[in-house]
PDB file of N, CA and C in Angstrom:
ATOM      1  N   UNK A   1     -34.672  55.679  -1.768  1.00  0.00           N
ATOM      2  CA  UNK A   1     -34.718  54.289  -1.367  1.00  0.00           C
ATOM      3  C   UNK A   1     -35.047  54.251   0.135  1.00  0.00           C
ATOM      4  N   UNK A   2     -35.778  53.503   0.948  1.00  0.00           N
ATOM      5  CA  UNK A   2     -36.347  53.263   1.804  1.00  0.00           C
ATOM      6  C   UNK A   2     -34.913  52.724   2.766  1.00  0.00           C
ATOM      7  N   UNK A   3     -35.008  53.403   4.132  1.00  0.00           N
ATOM      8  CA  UNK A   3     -33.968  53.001   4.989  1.00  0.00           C
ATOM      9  C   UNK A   3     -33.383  51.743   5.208  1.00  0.00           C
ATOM     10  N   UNK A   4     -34.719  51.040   5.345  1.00  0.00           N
ATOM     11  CA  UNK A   4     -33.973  49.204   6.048  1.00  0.00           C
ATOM     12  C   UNK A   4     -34.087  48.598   4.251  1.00  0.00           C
ATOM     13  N   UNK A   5     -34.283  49.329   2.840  1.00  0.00           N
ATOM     14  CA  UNK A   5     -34.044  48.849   1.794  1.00  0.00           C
ATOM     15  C   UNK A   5     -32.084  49.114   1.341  1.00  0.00           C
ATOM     16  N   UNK A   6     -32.406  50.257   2.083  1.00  0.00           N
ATOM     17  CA  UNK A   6     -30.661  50.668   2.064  1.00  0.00           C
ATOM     18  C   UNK A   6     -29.962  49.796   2.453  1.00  0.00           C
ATOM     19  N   UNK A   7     -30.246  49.513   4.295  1.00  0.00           N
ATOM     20  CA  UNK A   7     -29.238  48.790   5.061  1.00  0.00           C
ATOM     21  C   UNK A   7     -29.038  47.140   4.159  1.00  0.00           C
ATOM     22  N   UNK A   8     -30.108  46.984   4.038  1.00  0.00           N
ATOM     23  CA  UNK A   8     -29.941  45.445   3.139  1.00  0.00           C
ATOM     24  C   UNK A   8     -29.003  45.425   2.063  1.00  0.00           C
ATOM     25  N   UNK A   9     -29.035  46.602   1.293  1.00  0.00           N
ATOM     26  CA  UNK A   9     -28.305  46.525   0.193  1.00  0.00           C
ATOM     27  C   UNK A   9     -26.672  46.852   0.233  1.00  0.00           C
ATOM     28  N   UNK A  10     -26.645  47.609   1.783  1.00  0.00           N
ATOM     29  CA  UNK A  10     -25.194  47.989   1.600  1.00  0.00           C
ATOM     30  C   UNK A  10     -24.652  46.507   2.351  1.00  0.00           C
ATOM     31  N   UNK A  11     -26.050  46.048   3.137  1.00  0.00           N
ATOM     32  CA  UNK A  11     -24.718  44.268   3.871  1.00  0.00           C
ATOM     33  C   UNK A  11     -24.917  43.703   3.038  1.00  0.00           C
ATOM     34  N   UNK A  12     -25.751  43.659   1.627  1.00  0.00           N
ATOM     35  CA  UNK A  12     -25.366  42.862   0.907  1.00  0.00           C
ATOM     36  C   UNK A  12     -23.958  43.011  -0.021  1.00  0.00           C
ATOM     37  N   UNK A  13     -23.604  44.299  -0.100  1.00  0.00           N
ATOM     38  CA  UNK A  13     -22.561  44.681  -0.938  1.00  0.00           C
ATOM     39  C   UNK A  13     -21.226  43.754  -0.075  1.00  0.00           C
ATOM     40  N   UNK A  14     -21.530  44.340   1.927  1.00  0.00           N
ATOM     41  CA  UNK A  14     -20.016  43.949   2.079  1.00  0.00           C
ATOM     42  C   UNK A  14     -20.222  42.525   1.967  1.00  0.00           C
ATOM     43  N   UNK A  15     -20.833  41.116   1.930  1.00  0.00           N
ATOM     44  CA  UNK A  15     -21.019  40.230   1.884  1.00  0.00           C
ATOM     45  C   UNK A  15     -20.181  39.381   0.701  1.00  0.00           C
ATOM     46  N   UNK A  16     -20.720  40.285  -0.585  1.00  0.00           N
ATOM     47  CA  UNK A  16     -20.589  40.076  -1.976  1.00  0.00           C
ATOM     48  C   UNK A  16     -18.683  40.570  -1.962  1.00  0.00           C
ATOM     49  N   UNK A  17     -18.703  41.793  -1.592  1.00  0.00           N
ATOM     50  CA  UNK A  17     -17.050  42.280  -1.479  1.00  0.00           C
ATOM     51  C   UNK A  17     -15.920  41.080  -1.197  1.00  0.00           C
ATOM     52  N   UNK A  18     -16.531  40.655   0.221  1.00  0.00           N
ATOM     53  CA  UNK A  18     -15.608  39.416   1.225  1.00  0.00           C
ATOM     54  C   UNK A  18     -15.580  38.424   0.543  1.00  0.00           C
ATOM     55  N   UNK A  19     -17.110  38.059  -0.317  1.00  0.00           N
ATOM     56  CA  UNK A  19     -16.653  36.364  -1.262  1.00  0.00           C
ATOM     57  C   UNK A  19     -15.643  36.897  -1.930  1.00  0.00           C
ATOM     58  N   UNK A  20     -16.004  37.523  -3.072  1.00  0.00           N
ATOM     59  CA  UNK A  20     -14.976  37.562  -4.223  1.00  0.00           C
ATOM     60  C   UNK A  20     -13.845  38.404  -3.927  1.00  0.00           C
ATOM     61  N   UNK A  21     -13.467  39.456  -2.872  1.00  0.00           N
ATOM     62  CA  UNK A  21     -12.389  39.242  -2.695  1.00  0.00           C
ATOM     63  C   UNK A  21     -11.979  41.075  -2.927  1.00  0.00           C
ATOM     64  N   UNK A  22     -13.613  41.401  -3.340  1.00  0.00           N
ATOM     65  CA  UNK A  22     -12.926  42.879  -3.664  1.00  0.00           C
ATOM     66  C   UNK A  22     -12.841  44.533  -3.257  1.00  0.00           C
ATOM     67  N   UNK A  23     -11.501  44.694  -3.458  1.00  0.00           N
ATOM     68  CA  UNK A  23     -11.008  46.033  -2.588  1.00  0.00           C
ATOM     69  C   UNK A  23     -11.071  47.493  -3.679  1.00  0.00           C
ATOM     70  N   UNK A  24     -12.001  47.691  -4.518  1.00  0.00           N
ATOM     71  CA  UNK A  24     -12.133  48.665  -5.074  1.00  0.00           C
ATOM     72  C   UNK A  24     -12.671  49.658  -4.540  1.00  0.00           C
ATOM     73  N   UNK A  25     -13.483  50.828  -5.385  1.00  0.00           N
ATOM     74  CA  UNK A  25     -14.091  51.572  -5.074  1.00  0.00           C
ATOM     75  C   UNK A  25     -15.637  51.072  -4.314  1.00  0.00           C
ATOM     76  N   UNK A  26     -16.278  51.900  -3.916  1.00  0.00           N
ATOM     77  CA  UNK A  26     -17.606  51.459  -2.741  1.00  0.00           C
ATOM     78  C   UNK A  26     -18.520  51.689  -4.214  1.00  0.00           C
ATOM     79  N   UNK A  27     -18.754  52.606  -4.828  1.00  0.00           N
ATOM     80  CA  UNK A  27     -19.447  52.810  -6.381  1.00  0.00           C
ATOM     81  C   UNK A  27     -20.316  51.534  -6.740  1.00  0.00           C
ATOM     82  N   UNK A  28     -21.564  51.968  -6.989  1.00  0.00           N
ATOM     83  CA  UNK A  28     -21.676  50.485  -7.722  1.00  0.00           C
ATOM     84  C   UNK A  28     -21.304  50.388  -8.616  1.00  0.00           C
ATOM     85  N   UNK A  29     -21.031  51.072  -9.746  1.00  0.00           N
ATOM     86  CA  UNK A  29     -19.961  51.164 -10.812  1.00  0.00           C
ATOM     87  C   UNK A  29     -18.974  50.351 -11.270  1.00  0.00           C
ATOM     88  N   UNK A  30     -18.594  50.279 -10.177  1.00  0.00           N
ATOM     89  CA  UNK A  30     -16.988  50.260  -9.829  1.00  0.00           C
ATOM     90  C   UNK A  30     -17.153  48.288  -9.422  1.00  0.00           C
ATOM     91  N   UNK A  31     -18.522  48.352  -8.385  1.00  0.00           N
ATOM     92  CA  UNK A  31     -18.044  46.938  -7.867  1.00  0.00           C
ATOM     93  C   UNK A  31     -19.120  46.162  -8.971  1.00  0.00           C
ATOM     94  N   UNK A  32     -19.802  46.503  -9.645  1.00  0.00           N
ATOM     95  CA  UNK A  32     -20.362  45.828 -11.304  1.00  0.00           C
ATOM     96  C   UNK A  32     -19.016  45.170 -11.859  1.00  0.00           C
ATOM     97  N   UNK A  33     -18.341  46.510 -12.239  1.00  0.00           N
ATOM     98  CA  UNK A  33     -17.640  46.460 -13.395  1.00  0.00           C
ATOM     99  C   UNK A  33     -16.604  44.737 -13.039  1.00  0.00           C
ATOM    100  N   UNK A  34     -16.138  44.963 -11.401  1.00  0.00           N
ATOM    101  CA  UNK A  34     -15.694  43.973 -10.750  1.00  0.00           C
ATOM    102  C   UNK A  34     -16.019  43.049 -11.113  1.00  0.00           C
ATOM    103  N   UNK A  35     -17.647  42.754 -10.709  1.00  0.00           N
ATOM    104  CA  UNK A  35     -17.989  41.231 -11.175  1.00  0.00           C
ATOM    105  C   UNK A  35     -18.206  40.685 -12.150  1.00  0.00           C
ATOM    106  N   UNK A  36     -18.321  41.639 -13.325  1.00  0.00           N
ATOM    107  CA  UNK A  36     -18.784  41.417 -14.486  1.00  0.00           C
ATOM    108  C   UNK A  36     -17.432  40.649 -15.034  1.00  0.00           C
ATOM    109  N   UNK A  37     -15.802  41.204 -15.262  1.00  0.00           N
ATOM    110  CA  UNK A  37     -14.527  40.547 -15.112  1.00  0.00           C
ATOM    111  C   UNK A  37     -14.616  39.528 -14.199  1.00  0.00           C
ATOM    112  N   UNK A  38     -15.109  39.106 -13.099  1.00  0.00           N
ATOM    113  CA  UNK A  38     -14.725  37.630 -12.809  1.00  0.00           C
ATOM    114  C   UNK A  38     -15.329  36.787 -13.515  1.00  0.00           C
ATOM    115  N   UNK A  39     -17.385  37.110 -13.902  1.00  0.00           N
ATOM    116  CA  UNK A  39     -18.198  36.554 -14.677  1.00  0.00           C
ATOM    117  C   UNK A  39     -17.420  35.833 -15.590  1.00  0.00           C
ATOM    118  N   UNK A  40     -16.789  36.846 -16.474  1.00  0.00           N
ATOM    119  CA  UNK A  40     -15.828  36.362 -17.872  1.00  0.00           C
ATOM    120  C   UNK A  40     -15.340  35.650 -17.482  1.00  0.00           C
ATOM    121  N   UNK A  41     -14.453  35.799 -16.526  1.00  0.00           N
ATOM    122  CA  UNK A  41     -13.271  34.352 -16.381  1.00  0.00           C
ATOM    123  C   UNK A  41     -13.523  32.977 -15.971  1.00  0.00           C
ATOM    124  N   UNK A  42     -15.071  33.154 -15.793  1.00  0.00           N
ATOM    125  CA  UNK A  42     -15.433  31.669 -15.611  1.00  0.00           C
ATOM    126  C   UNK A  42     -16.112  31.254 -16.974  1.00  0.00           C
ATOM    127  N   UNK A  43     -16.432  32.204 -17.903  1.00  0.00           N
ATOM    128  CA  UNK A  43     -17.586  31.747 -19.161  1.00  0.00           C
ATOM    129  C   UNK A  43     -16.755  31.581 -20.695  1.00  0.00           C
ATOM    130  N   UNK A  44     -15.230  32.005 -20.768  1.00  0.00           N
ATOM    131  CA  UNK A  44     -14.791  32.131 -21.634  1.00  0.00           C
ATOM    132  C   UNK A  44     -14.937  30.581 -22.104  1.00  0.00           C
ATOM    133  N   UNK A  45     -14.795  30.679 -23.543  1.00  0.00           N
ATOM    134  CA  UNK A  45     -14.846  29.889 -24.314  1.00  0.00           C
ATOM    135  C   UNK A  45     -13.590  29.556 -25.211  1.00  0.00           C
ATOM    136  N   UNK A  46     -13.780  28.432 -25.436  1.00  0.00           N
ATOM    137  CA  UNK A  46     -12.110  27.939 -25.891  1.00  0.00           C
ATOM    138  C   UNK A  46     -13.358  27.182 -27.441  1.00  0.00           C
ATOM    139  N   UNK A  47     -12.830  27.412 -28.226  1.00  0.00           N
ATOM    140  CA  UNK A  47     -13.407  27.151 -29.701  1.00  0.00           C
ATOM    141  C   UNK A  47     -12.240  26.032 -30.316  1.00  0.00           C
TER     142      UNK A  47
END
């Protein structure tokens, strides 16, 4: 990945971290898995 493609992506990470709030692992893995659980908690469905 290209240097100033890096730097963008890691201030975008801490950016994304500070909204939602999260103190996990640095992984993207890790901070997916994060958002993907808040995703849910706004989309659940009540039937």
């Amino acid at each position: 990945m290209p240097i100033e493609l890096l730097k963008a992506h890691n201030a975008l990470d801490k950016v994304v971290d500070a909204v939602y709030g999260y103190k996990g692992g640095k992984d993207d893995a890790s901070r997916v898995a994060f958002l993907f659980e808040q995703y849910q908690k706004l989309v659940v469905l009540d039937y």
